[in-house]
Protein backbone atom coordinates (compact mmCIF):
# COMPACT_ATOMS: atom_id res chain seq x y z
CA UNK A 1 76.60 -5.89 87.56
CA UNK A 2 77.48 -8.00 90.38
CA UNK A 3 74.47 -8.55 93.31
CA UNK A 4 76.71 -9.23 95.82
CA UNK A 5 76.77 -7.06 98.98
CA UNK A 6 79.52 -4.86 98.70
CA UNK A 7 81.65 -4.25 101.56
CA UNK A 8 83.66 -0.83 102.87
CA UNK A 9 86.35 0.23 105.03
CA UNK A 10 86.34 3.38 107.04
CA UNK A 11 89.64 4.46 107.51
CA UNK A 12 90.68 7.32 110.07
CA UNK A 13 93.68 8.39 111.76
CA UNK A 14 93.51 10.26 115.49
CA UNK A 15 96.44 11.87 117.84
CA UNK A 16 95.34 12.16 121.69
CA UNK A 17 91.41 13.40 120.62
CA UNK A 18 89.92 10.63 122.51
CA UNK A 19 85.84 12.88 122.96
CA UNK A 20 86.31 13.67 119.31
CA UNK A 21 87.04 10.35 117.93
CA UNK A 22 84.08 9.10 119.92
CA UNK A 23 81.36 11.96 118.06
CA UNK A 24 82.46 10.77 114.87
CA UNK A 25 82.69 6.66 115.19
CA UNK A 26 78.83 7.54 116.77
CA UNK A 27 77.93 9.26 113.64
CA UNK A 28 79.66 6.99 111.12
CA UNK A 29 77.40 3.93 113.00
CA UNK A 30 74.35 5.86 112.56
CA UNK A 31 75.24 6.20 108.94
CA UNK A 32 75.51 2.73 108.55
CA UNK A 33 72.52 1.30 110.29
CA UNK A 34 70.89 0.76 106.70
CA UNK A 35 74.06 -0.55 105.18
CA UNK A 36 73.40 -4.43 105.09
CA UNK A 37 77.03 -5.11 103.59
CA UNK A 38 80.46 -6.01 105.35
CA UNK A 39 82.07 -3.07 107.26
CA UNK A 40 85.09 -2.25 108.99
CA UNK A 41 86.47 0.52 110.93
CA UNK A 42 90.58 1.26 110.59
CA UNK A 43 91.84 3.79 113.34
CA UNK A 44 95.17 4.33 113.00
CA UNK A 45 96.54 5.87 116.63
CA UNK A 46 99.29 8.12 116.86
CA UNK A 47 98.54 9.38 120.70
CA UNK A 48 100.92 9.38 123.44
CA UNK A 49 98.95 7.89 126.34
CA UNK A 50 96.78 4.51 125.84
CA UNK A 51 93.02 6.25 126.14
CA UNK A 52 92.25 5.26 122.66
CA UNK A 53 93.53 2.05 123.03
CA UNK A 54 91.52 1.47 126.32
CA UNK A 55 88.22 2.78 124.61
CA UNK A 56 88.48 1.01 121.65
CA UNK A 57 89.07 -2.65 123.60
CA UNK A 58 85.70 -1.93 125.52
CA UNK A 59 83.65 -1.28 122.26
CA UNK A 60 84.24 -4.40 120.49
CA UNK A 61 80.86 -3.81 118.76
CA UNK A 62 81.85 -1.97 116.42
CA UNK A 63 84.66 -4.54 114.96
CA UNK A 64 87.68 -1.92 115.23
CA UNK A 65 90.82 -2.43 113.22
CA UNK A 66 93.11 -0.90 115.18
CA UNK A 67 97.23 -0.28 114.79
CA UNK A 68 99.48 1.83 116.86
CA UNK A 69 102.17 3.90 115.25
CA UNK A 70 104.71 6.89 116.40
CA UNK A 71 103.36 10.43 114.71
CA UNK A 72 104.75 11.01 111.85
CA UNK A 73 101.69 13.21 109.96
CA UNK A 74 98.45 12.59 108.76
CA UNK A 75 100.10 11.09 105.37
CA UNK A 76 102.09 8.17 106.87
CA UNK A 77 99.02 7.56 109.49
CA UNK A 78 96.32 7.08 106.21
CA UNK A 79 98.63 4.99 104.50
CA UNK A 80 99.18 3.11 107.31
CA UNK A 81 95.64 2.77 107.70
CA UNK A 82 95.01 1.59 104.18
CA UNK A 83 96.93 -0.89 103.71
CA UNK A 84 94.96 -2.47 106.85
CA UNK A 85 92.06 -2.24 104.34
CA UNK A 86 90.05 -5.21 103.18
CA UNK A 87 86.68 -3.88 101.99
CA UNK A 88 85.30 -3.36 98.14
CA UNK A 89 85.52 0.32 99.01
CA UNK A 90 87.42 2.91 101.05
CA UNK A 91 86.00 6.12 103.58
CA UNK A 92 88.95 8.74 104.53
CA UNK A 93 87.77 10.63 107.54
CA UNK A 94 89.17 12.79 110.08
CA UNK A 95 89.02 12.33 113.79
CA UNK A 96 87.23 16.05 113.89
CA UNK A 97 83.92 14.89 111.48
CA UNK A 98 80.44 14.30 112.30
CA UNK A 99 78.44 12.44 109.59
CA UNK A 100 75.14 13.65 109.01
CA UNK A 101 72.79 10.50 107.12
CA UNK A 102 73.03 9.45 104.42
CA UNK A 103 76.56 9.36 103.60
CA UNK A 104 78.55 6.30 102.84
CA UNK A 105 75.83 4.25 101.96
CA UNK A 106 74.64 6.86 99.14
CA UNK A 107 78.22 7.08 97.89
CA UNK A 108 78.73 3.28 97.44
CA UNK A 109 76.01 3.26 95.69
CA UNK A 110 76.69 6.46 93.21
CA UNK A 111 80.08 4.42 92.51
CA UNK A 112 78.09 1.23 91.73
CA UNK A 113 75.71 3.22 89.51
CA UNK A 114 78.62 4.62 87.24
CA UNK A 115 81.93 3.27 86.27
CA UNK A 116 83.26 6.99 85.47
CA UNK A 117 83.47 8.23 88.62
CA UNK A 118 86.64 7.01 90.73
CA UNK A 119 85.77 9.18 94.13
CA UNK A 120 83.28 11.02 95.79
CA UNK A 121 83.48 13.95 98.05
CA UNK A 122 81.71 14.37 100.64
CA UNK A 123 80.59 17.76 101.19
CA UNK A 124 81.83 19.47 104.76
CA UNK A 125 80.26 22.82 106.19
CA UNK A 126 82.13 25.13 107.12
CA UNK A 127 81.68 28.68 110.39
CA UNK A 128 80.25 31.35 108.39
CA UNK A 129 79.37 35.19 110.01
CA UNK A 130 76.24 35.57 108.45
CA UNK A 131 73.32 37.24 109.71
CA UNK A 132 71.54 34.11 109.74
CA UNK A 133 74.34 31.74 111.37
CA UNK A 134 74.05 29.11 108.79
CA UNK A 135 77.31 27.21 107.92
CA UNK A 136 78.03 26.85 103.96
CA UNK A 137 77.88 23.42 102.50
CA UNK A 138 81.65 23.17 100.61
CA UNK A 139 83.19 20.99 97.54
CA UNK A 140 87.05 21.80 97.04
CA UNK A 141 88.35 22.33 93.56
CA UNK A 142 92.12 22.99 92.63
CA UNK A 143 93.27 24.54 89.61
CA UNK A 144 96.39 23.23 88.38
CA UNK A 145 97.90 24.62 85.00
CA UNK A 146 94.37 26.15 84.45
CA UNK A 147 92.68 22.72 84.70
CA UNK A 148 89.77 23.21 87.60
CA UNK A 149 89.05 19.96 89.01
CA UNK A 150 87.27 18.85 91.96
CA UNK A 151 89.15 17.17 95.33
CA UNK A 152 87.90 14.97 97.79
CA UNK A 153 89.15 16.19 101.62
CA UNK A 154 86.44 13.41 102.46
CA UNK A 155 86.62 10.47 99.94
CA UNK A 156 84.99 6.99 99.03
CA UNK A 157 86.29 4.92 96.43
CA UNK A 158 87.19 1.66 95.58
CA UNK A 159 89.96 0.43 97.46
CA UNK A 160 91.12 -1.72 94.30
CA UNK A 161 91.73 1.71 92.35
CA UNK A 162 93.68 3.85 95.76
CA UNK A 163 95.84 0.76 95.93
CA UNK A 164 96.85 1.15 92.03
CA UNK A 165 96.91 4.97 92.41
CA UNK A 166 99.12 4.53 95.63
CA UNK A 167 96.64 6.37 98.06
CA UNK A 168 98.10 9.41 99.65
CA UNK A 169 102.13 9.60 98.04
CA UNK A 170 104.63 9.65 100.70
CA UNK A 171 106.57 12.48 99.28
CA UNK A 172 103.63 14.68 101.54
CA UNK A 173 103.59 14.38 105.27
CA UNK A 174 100.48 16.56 106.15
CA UNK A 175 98.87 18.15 103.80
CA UNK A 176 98.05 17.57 100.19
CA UNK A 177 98.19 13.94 99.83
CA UNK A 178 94.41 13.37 99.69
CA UNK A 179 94.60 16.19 96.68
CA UNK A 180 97.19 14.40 95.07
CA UNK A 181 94.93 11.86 94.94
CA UNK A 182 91.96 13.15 93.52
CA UNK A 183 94.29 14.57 90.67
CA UNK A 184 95.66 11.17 90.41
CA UNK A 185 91.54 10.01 89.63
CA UNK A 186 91.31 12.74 87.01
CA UNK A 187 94.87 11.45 85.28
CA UNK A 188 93.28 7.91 85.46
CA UNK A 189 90.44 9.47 83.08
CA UNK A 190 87.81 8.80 85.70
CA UNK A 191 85.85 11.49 87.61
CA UNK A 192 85.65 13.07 91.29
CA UNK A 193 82.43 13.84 91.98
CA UNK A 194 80.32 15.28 95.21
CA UNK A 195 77.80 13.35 97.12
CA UNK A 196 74.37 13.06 96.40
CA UNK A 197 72.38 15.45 98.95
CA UNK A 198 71.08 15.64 102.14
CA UNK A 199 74.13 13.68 103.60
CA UNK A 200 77.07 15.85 104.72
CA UNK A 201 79.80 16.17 107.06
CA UNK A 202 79.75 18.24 109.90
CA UNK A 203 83.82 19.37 110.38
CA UNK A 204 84.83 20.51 113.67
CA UNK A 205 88.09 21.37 112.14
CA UNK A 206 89.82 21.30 115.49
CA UNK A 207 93.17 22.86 115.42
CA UNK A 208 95.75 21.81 117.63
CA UNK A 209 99.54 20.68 117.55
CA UNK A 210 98.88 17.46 115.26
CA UNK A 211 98.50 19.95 112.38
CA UNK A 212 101.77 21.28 111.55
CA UNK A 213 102.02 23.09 107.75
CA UNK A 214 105.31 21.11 105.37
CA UNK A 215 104.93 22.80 102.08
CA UNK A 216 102.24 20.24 100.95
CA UNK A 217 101.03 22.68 97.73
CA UNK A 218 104.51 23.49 96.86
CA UNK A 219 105.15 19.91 96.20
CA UNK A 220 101.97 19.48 94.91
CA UNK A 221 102.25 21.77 92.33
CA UNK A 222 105.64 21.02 91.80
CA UNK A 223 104.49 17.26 91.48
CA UNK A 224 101.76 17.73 88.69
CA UNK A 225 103.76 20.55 86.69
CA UNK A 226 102.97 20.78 83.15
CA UNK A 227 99.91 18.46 83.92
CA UNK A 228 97.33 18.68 80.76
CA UNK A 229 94.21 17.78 82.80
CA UNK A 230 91.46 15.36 82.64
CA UNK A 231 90.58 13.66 79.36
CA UNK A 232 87.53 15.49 78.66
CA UNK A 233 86.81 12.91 75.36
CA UNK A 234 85.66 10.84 78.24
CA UNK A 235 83.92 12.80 80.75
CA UNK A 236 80.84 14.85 81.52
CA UNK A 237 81.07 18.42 81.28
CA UNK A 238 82.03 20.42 83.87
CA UNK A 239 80.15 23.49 84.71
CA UNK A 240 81.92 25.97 86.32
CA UNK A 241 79.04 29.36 87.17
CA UNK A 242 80.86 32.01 89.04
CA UNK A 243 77.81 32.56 91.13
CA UNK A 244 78.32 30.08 93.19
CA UNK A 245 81.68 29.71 93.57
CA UNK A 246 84.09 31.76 96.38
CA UNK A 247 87.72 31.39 95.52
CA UNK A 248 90.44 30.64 98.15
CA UNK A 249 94.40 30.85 97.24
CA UNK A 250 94.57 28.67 94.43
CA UNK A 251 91.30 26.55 94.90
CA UNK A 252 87.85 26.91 94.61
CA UNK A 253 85.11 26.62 97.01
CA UNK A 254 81.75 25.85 95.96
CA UNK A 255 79.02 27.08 98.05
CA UNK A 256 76.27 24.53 97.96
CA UNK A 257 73.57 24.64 100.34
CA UNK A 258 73.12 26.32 104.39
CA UNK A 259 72.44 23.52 106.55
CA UNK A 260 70.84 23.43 109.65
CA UNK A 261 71.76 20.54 112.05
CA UNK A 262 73.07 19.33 115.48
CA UNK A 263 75.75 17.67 116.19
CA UNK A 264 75.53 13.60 117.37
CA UNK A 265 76.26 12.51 121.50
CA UNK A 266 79.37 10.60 121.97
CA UNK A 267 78.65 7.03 122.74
């Protein structure tokens, strides 16, 4: 195994949510205050006004990669932002996440540690109305011709192995080409697999008009039709205990821990 410091690209796409934006590129730099490798930071910027632009030229700190393109969905804006890529490996986050240490650094390191796994997923929480106002720690599974396999909404992987996948396929605009992806890993024989704890993301999950809905799971499903699943010759076992699992339309949810935290000040 090589020594060399390995190097990453975080990659995110953002549409006139200039205060958000700012929460997560403050989180994502505490994350990598231990990361003694090469990094770069890809924001792909579909707003119409220039206070992105204006931000990001007084924070040259930070070594932004940035492009300007007209909105045409989160698919074409993550490609777009990919191909800007140098780094050994790849982040996909939203403008709406907070990172809560250690993330990145622990994933780059899980995908250095085994050669079977292609992507890891970061775990998000999501609002819950409990009694005790926790949020639930979530991995996203899909079931597709009765194969259950886990997606990343929040990857890392090598950016050597999206480029031969073809990251996020343009036949999505959306929604569903990061899950296309993932199934793409488990095709490839290799494995999606969630993050090591404590790190998480925090998701705001902000909803406004830059998500609009394009039948992204009809042409998924339509895409992977008669699909036989993963190799399992190859892989670990996965266990699947209905305990801890909450389904949701045709995916699964998988409860993992209740969190407490507090969201990072915008720098």
């Amino acid at each position: 195994m090589s020594h060399r410091l390995k190097s990453v690209s975080i990659v995110v796409g953002t549409m006139n949510r200039l205060p958000l934006l700012q929460q997560m590129v403050a989180s994502v730099c505490e994350d990598m205050r231990n990361f003694y490798g090469r990094w770069q930071f890809v924001i792909v910027d579909s707003s119409d006004n220039l206070e992105t632009a204006d931000w990001i030229t007084h924070h040259k700190s930070v070594g932004f990669t940035y492009k300007k393109m007209e909105q045409q969905g989160a698919v074409a804006a993550f490609n777009a932002g990919f191909a800007l890529a140098q780094c050994d490996f790849v982040v996909a986050l939203n403008d709406d996440c907070i990172i809560h240490p250690p993330v990145i650094p622990v994933a780059i390191q899980m995908l250095q540690n085994d050669p079977q796994i292609g992507q890891i997923a970061i775990p998000y929480n999501v609002p819950t109305n409990n009694a005790a106002g926790h949020s639930e720690l979530l991995l996203q599974h899909i079931n597709v011709n009765g194969h259950v396999v886990m997606y990343a909404n929040f990857s890392v992987m090598r950016r050597a192995l999206g480029a031969e996948l073809g990251w996020w396929q343009n036949i999505y605009q959306q929604y569903g080409g990061d899950t296309h992806l993932s199934i793409a890993v488990w095709n490839a024989g290799l494995k999606v697999v969630g993050l090591n704890p404590p790190g998480f993301i925090e998701h705001i999950e902000a909803m406004d008009g830059t998500r609009r809905g394009n039948g992204g799971a009809d042409r998924l499903f339509e895409y992977w039709q008669g699909w036989e699943g993963p190799d399992r010759s190859t892989l670990t076992k996965m266990r699947h205990d209905d305990d801890d699992k909450c389904y949701h339309g045709t995916g699964v949810r998988q409860r993992l821990s209740n969190p407490s935290h507090g969201a990072h000040s915008a720098r």
